[in-house]
PDB file of N, CA and C in Angstrom:
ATOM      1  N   UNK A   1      47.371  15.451  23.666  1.00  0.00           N
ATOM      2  CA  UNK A   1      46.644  16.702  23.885  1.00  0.00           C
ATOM      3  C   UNK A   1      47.562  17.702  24.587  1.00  0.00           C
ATOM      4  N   UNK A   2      47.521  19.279  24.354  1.00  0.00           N
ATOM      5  CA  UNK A   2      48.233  19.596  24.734  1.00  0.00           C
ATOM      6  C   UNK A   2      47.511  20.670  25.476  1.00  0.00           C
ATOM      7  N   UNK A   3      48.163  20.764  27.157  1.00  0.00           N
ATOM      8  CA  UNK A   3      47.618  21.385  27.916  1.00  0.00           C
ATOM      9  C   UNK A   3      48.511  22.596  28.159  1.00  0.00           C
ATOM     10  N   UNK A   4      47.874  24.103  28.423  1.00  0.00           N
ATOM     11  CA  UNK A   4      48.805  25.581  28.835  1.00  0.00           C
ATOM     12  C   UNK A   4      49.924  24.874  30.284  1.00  0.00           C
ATOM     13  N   UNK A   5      50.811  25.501  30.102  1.00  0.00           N
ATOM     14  CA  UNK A   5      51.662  25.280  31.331  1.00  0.00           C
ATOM     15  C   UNK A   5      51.519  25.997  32.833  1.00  0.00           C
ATOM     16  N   UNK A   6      51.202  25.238  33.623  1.00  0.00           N
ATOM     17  CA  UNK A   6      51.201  25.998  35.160  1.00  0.00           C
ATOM     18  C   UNK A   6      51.358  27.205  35.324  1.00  0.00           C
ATOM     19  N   UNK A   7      50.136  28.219  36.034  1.00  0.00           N
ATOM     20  CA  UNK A   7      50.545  29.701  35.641  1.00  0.00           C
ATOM     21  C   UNK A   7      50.398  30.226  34.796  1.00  0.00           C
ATOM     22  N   UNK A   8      49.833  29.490  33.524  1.00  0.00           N
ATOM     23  CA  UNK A   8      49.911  30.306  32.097  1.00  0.00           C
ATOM     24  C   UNK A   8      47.876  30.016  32.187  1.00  0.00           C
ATOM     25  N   UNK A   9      47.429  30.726  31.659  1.00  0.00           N
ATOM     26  CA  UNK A   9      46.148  30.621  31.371  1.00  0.00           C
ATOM     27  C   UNK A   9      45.564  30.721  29.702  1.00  0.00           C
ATOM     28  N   UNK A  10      44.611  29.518  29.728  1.00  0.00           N
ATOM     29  CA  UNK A  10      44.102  29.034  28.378  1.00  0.00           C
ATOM     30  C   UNK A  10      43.784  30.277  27.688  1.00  0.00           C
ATOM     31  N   UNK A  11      43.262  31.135  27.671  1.00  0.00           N
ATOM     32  CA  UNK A  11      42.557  32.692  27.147  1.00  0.00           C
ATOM     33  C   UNK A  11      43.726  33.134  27.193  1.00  0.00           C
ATOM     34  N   UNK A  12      44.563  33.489  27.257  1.00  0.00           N
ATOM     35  CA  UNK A  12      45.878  33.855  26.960  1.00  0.00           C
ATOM     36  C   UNK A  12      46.251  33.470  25.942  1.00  0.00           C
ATOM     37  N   UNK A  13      46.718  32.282  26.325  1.00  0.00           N
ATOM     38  CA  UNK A  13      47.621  31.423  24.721  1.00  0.00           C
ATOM     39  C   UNK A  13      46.640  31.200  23.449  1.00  0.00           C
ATOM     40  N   UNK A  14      45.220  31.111  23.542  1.00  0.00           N
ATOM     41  CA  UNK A  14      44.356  31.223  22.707  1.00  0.00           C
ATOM     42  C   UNK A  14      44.337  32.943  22.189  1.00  0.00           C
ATOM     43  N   UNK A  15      43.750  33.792  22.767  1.00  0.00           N
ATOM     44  CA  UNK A  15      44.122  35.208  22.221  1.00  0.00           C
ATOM     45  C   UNK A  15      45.107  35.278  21.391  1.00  0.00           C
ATOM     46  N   UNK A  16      44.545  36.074  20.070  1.00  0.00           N
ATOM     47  CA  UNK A  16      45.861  36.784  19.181  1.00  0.00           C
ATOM     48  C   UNK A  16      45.303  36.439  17.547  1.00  0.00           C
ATOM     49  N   UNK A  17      46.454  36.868  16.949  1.00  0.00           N
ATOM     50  CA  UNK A  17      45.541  36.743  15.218  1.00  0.00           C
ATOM     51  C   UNK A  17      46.609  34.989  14.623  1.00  0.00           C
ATOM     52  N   UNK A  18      45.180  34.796  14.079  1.00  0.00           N
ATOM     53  CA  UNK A  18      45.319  33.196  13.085  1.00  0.00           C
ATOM     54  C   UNK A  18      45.620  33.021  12.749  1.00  0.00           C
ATOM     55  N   UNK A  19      45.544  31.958  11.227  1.00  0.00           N
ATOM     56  CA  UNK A  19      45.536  31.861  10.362  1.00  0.00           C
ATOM     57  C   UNK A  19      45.442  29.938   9.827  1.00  0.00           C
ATOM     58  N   UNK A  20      44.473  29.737   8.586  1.00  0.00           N
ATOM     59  CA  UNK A  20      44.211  28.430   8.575  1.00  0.00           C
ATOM     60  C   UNK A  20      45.683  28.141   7.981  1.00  0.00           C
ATOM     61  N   UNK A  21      46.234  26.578   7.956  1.00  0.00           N
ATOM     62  CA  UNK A  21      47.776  26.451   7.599  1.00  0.00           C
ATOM     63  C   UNK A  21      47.747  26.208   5.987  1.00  0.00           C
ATOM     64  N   UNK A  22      46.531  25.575   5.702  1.00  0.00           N
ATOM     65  CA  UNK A  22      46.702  25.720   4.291  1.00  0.00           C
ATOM     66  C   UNK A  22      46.075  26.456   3.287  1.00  0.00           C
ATOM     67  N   UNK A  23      45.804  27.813   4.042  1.00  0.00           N
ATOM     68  CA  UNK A  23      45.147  29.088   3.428  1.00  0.00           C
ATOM     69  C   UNK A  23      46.326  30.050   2.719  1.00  0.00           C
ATOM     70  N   UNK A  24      46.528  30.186   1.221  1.00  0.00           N
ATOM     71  CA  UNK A  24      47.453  31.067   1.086  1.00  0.00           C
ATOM     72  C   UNK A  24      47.189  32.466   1.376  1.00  0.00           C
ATOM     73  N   UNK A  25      48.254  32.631   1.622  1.00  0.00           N
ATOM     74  CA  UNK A  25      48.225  34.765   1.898  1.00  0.00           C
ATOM     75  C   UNK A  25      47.728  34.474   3.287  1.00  0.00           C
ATOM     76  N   UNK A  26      47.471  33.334   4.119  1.00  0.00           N
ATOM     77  CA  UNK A  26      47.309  33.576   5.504  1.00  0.00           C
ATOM     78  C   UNK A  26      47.449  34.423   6.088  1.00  0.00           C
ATOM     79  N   UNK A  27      47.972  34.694   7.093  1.00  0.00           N
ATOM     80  CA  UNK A  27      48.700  35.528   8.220  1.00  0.00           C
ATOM     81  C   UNK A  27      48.521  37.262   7.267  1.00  0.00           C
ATOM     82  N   UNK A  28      48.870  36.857   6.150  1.00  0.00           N
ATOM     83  CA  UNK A  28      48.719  37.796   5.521  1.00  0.00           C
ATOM     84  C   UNK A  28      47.674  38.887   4.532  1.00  0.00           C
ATOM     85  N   UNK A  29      46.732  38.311   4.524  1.00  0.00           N
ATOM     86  CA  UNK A  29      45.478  38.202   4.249  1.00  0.00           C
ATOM     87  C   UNK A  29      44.385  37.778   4.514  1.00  0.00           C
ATOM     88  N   UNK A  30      44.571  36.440   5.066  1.00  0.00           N
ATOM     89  CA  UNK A  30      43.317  35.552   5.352  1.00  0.00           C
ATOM     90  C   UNK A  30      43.274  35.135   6.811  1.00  0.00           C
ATOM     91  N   UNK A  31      43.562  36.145   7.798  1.00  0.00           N
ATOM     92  CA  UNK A  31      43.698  36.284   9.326  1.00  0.00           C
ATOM     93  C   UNK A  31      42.732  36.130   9.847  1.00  0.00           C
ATOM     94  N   UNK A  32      41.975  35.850  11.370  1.00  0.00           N
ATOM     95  CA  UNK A  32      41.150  35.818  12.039  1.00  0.00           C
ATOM     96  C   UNK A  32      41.970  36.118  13.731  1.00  0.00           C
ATOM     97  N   UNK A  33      40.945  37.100  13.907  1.00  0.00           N
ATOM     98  CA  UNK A  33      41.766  37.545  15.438  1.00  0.00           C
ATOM     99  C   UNK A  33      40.471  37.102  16.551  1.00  0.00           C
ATOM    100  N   UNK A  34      41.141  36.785  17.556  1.00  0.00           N
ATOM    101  CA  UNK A  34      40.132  35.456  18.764  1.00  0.00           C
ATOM    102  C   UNK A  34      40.357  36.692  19.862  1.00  0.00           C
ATOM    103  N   UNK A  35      39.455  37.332  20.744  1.00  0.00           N
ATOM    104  CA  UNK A  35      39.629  37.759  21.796  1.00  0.00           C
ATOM    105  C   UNK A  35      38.248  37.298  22.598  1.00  0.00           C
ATOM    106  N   UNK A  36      38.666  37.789  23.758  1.00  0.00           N
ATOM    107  CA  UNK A  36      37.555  37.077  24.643  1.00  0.00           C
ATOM    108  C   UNK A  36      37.146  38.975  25.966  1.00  0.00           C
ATOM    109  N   UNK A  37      35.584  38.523  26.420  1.00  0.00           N
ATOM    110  CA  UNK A  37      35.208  39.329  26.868  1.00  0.00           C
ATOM    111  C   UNK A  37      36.206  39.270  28.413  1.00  0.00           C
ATOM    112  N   UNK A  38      36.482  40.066  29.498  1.00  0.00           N
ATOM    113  CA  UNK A  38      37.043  40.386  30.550  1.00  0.00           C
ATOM    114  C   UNK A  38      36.565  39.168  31.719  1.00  0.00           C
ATOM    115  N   UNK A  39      35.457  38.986  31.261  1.00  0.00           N
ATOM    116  CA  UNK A  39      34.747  37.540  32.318  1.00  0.00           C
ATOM    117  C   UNK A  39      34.797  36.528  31.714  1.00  0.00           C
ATOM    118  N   UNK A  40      35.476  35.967  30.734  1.00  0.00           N
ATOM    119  CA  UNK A  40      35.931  34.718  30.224  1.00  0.00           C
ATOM    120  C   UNK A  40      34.578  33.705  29.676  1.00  0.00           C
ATOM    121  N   UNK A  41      33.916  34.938  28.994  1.00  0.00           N
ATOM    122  CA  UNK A  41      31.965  34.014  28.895  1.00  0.00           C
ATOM    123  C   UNK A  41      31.734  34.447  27.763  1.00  0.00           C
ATOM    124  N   UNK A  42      32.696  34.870  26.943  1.00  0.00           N
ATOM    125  CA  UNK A  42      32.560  35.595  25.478  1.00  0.00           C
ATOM    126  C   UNK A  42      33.417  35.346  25.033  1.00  0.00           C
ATOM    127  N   UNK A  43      33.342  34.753  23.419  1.00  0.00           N
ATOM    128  CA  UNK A  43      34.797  34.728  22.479  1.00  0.00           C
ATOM    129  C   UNK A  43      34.115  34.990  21.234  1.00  0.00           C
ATOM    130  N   UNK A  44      34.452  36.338  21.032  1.00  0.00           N
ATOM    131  CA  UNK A  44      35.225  37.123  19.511  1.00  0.00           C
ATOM    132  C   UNK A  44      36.040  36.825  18.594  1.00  0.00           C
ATOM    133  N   UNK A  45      35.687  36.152  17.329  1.00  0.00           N
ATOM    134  CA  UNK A  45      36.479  35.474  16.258  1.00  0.00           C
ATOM    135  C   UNK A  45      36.096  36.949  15.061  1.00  0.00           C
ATOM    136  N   UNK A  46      37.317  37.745  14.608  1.00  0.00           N
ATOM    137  CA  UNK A  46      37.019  38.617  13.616  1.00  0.00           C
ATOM    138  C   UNK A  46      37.922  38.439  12.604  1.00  0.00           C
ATOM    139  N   UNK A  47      37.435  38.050  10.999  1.00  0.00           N
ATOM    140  CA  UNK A  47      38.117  37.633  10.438  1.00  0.00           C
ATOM    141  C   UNK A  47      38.455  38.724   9.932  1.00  0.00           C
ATOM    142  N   UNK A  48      39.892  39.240   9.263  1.00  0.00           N
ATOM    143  CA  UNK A  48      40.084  39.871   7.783  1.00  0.00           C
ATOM    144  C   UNK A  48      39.204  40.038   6.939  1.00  0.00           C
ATOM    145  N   UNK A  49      38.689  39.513   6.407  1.00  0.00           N
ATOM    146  CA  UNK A  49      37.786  39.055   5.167  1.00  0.00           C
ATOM    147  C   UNK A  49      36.622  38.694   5.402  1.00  0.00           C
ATOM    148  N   UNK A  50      35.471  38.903   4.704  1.00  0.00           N
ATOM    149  CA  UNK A  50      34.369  38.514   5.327  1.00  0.00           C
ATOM    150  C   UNK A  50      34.545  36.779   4.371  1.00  0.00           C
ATOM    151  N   UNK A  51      33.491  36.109   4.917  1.00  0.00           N
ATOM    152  CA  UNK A  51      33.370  34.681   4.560  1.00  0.00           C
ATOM    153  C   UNK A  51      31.612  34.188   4.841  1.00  0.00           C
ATOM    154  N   UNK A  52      31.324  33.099   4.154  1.00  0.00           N
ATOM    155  CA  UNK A  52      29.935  32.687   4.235  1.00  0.00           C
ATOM    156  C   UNK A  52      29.376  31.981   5.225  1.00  0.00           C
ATOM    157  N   UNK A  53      28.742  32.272   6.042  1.00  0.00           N
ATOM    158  CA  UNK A  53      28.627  31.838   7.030  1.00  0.00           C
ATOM    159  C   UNK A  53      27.490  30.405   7.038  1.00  0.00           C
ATOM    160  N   UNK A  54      27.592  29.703   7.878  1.00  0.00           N
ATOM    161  CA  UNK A  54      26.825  28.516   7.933  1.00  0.00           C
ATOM    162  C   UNK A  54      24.994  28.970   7.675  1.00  0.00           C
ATOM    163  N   UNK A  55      24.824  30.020   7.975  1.00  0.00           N
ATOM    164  CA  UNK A  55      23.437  30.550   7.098  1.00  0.00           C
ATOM    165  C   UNK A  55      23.441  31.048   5.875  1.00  0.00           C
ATOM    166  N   UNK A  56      24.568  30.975   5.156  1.00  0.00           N
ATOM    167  CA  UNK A  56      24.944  31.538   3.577  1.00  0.00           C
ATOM    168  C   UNK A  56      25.130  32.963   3.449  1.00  0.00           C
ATOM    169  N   UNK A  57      25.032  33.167   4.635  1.00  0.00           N
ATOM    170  CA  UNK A  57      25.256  35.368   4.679  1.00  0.00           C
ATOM    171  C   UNK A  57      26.481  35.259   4.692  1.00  0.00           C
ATOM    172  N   UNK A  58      26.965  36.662   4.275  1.00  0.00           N
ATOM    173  CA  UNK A  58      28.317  36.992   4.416  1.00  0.00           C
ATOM    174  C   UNK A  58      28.227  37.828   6.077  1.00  0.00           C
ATOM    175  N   UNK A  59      29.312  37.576   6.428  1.00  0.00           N
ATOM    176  CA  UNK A  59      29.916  37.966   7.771  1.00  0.00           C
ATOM    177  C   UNK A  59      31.414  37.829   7.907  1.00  0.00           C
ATOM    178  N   UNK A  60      32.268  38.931   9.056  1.00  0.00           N
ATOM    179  CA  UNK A  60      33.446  38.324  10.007  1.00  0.00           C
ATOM    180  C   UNK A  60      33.206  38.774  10.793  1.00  0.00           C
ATOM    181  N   UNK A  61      32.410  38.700  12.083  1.00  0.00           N
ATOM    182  CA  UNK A  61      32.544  38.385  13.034  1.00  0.00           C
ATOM    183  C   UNK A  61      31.820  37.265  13.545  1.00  0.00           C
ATOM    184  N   UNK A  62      32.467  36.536  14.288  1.00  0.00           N
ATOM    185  CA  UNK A  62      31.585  35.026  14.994  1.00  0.00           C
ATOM    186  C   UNK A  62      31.684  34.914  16.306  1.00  0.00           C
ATOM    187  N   UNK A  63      30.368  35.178  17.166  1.00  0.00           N
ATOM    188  CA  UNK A  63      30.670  35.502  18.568  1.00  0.00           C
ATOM    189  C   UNK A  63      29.646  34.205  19.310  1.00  0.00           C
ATOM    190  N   UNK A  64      30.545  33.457  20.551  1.00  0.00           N
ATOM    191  CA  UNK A  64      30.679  31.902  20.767  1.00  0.00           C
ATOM    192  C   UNK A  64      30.249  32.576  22.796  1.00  0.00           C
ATOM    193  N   UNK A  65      29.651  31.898  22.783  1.00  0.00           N
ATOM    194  CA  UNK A  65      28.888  31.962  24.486  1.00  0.00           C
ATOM    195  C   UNK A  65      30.240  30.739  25.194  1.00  0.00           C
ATOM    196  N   UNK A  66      30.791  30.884  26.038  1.00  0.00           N
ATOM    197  CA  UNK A  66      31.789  29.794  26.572  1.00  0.00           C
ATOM    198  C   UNK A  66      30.991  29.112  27.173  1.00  0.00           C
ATOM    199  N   UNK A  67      30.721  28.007  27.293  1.00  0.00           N
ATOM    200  CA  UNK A  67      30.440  26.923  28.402  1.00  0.00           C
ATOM    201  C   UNK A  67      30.861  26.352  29.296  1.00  0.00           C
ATOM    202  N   UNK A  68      32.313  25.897  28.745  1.00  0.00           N
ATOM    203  CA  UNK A  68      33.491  25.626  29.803  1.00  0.00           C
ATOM    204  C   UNK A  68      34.900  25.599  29.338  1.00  0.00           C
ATOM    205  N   UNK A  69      35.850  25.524  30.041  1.00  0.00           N
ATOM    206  CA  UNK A  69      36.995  25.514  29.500  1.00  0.00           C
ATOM    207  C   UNK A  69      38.100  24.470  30.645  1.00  0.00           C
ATOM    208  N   UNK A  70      38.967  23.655  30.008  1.00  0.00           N
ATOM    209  CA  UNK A  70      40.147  23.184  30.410  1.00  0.00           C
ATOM    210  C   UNK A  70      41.256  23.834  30.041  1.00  0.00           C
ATOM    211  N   UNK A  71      42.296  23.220  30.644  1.00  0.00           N
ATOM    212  CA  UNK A  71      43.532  23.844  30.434  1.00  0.00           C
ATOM    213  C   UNK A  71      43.979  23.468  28.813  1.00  0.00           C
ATOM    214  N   UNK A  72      43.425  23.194  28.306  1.00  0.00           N
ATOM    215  CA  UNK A  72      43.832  22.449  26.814  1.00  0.00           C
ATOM    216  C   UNK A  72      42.658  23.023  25.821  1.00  0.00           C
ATOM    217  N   UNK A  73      41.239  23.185  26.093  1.00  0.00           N
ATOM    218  CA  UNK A  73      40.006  23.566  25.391  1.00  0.00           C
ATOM    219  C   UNK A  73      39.233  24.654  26.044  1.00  0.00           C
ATOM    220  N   UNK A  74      38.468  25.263  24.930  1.00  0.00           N
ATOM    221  CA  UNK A  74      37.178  26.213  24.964  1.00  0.00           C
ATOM    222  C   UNK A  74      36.431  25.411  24.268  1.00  0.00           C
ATOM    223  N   UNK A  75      35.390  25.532  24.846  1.00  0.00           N
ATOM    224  CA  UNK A  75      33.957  24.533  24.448  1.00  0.00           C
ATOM    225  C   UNK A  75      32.710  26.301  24.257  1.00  0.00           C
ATOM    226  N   UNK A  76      32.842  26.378  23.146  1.00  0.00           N
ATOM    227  CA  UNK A  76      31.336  27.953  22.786  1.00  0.00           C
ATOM    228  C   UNK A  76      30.686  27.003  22.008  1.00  0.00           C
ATOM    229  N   UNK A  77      29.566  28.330  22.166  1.00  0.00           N
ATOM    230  CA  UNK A  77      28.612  27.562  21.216  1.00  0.00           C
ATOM    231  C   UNK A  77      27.971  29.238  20.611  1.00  0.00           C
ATOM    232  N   UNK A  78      28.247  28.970  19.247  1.00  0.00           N
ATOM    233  CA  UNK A  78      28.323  29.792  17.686  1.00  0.00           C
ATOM    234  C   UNK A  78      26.725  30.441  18.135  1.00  0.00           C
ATOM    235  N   UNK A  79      26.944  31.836  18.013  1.00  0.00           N
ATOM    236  CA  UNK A  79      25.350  32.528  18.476  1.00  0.00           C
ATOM    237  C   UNK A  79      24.968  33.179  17.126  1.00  0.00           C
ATOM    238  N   UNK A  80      23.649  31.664  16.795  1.00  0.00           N
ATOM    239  CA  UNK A  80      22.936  32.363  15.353  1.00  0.00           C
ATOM    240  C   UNK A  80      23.249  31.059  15.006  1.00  0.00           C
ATOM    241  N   UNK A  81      24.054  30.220  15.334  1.00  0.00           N
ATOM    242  CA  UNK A  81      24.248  28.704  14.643  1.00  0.00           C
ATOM    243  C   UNK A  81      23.213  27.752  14.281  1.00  0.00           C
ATOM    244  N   UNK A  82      23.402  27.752  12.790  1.00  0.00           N
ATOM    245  CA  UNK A  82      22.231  26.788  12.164  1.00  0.00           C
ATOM    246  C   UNK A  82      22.397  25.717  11.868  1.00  0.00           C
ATOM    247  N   UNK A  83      23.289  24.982  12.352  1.00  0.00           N
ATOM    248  CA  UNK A  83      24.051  23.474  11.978  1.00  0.00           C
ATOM    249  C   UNK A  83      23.342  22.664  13.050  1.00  0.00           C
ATOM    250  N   UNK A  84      23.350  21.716  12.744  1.00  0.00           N
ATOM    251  CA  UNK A  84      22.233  21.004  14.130  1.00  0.00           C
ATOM    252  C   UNK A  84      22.937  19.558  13.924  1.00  0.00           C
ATOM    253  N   UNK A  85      23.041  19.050  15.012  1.00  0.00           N
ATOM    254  CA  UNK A  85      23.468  17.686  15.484  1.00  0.00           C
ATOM    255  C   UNK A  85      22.525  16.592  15.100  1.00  0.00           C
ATOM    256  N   UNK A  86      22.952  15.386  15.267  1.00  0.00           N
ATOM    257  CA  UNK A  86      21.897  14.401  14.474  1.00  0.00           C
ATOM    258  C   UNK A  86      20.980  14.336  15.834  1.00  0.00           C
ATOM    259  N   UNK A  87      20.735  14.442  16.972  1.00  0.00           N
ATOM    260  CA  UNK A  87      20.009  14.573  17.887  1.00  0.00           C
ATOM    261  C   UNK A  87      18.843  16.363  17.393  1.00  0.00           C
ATOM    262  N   UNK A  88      19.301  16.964  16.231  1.00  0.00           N
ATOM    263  CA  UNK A  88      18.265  18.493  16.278  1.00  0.00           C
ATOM    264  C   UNK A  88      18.942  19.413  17.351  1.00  0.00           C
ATOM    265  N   UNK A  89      19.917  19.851  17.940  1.00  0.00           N
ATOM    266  CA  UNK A  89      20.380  20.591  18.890  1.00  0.00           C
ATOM    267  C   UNK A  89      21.657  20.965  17.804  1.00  0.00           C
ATOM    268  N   UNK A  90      21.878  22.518  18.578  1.00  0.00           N
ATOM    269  CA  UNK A  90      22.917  23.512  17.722  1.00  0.00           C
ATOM    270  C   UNK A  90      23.935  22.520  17.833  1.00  0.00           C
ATOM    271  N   UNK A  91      24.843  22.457  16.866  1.00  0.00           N
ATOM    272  CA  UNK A  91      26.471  22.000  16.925  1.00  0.00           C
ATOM    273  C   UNK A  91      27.354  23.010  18.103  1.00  0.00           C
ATOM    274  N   UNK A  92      27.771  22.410  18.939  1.00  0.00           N
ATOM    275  CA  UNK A  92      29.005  23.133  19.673  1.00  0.00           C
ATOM    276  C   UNK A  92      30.032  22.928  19.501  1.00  0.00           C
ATOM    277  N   UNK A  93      31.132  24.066  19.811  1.00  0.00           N
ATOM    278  CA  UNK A  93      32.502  23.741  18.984  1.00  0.00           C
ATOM    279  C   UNK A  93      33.743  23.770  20.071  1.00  0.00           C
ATOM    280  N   UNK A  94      34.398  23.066  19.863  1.00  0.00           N
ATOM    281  CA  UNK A  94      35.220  23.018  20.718  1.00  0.00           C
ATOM    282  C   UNK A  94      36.910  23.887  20.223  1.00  0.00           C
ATOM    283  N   UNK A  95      37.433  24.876  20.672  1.00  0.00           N
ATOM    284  CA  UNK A  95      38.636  25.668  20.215  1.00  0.00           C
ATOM    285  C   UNK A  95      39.773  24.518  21.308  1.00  0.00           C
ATOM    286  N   UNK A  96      40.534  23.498  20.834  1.00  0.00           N
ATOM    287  CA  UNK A  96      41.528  22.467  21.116  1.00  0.00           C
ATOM    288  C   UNK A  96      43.203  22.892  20.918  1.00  0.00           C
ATOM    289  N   UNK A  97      43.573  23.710  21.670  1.00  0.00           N
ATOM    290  CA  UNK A  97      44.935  23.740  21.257  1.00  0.00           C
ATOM    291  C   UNK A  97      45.902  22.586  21.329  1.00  0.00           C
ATOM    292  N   UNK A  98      46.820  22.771  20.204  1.00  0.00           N
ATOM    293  CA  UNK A  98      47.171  22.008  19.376  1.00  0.00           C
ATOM    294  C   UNK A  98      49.113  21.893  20.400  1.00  0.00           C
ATOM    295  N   UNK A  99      49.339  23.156  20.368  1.00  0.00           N
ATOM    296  CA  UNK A  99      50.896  23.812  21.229  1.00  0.00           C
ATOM    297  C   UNK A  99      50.034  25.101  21.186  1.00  0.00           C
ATOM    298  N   UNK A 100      51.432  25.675  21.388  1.00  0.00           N
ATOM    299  CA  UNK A 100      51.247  27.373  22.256  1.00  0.00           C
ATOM    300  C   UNK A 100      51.243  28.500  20.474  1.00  0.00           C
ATOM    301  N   UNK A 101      51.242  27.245  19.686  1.00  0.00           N
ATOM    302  CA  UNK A 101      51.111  27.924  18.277  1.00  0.00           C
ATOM    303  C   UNK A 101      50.002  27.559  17.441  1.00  0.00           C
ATOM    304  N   UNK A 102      49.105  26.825  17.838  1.00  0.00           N
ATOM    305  CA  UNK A 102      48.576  25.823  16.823  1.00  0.00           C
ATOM    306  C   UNK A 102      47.271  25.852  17.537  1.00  0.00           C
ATOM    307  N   UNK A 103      45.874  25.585  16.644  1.00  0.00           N
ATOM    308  CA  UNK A 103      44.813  25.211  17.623  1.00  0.00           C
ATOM    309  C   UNK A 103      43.944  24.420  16.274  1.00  0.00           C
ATOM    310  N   UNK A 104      43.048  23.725  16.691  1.00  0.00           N
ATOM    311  CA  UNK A 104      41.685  22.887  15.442  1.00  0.00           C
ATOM    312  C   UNK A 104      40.215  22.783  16.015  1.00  0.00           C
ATOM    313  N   UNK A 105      39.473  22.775  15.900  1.00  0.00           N
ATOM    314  CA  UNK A 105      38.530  22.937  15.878  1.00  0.00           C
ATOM    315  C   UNK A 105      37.517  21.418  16.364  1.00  0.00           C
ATOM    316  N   UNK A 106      36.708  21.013  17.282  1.00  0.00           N
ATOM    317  CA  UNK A 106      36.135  19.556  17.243  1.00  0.00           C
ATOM    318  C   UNK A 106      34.606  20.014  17.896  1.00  0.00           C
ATOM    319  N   UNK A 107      33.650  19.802  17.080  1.00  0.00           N
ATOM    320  CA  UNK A 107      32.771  19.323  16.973  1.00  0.00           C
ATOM    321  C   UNK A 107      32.281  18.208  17.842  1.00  0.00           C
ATOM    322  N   UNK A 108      31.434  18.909  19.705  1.00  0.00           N
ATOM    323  CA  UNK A 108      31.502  17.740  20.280  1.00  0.00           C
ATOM    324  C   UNK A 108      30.479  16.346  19.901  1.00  0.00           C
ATOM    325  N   UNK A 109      30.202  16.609  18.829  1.00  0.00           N
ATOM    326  CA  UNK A 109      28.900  15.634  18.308  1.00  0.00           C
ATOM    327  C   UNK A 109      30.145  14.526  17.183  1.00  0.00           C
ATOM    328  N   UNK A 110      31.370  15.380  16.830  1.00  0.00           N
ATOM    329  CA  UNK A 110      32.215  14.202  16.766  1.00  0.00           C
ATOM    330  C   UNK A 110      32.892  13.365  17.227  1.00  0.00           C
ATOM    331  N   UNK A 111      33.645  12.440  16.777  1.00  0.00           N
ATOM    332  CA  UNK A 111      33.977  11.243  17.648  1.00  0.00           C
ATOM    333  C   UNK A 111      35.173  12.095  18.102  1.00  0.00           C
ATOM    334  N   UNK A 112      35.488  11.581  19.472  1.00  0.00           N
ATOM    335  CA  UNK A 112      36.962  11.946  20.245  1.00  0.00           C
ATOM    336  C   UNK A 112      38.021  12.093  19.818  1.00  0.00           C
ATOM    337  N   UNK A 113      38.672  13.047  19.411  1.00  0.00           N
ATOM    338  CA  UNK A 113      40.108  13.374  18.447  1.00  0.00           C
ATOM    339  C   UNK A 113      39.970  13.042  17.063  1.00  0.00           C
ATOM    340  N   UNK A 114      38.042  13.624  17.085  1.00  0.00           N
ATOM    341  CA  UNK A 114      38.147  14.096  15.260  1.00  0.00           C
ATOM    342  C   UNK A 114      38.351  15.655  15.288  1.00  0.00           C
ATOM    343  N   UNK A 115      39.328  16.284  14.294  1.00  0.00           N
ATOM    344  CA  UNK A 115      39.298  17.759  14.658  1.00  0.00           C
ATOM    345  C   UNK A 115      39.584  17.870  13.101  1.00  0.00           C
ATOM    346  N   UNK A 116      39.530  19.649  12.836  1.00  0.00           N
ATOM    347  CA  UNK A 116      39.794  19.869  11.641  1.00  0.00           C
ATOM    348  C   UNK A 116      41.387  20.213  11.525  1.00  0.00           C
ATOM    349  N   UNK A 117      41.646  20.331  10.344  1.00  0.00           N
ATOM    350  CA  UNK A 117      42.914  20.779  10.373  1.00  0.00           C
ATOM    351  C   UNK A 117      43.315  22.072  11.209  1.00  0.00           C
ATOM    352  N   UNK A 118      44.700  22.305  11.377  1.00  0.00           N
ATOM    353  CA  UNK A 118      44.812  23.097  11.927  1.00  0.00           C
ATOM    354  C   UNK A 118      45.327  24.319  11.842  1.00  0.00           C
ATOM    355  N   UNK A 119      45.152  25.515  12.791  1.00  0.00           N
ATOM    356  CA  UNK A 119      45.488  26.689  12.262  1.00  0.00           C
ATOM    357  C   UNK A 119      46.491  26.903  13.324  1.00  0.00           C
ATOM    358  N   UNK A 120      47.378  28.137  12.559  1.00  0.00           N
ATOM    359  CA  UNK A 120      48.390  29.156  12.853  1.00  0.00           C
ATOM    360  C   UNK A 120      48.740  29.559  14.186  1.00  0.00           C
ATOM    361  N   UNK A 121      49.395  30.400  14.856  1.00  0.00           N
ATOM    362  CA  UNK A 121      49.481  31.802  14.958  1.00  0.00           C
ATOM    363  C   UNK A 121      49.873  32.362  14.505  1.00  0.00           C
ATOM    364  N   UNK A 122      49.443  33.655  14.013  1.00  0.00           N
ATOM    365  CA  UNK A 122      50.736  34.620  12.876  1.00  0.00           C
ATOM    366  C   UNK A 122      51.368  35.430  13.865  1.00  0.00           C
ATOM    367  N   UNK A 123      52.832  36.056  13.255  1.00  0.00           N
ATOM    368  CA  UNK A 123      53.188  36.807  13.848  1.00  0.00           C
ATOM    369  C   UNK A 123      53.004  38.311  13.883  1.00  0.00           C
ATOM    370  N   UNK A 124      52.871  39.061  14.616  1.00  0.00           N
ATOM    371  CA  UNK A 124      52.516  40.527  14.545  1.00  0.00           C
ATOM    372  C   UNK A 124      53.029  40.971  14.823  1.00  0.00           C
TER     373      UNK A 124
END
């Protein structure tokens, strides 16, 4: 697992624009930019492109309530999220950086170091 370095803060190295690794035209097309509100209790995912959202609407923006954070994770939870855990409670998502380039996605209703593949940073 990889944790920000002493002095460096998680919302930092998380901030900036995406991209999934095996999305072509990434960085270049198929971007998503992560910012977070000034009190660290809001995260802003705005994609390039709109995409279908887990209610079948089209949307890009996906805005995540923080719950908590380590030096390694953001734990939000997706506002409007219709995915439900085998317990009936929203899915929460966990943003897991990967290095100071890389981050995946885990699902805390999955097992421990199940994550999705992983995405980018592009350069700007």
């Amino acid at each position: 697992a990889y944790e920000v370095p002493a002095g460096s803060d998680v919302f930092d190295v998380a901030q900036g624009r995406w991209a999934w690794t095996t999305d072509s035209g990434g960085c270049t097309t198929k971007w998503h930019a992560i910012t977070f509100s000034p009190d660290h209790r809001v995260m802003t995912i705005t994609s390039s492109a709109p995409y279908t959202g887990a209610d079948g609407k089209l949307d890009s923006v996906a805005v995540y309530d923080i719950l908590e954070n380590t030096r390694g994770r953001i734990r939000g939870a997706l506002r409007g999220e219709t995915r439900l855990t085998e317990s009936g409670k929203p899915v929460v998502w966990d943003l897991v950086l990967r290095s100071p380039n890389r981050y995946a996605w885990h699902r805390t209703d999955w097992f421990a170091g199940g994550l999705t593949r992983e995405i980018q940073r592009c350069e700007v």
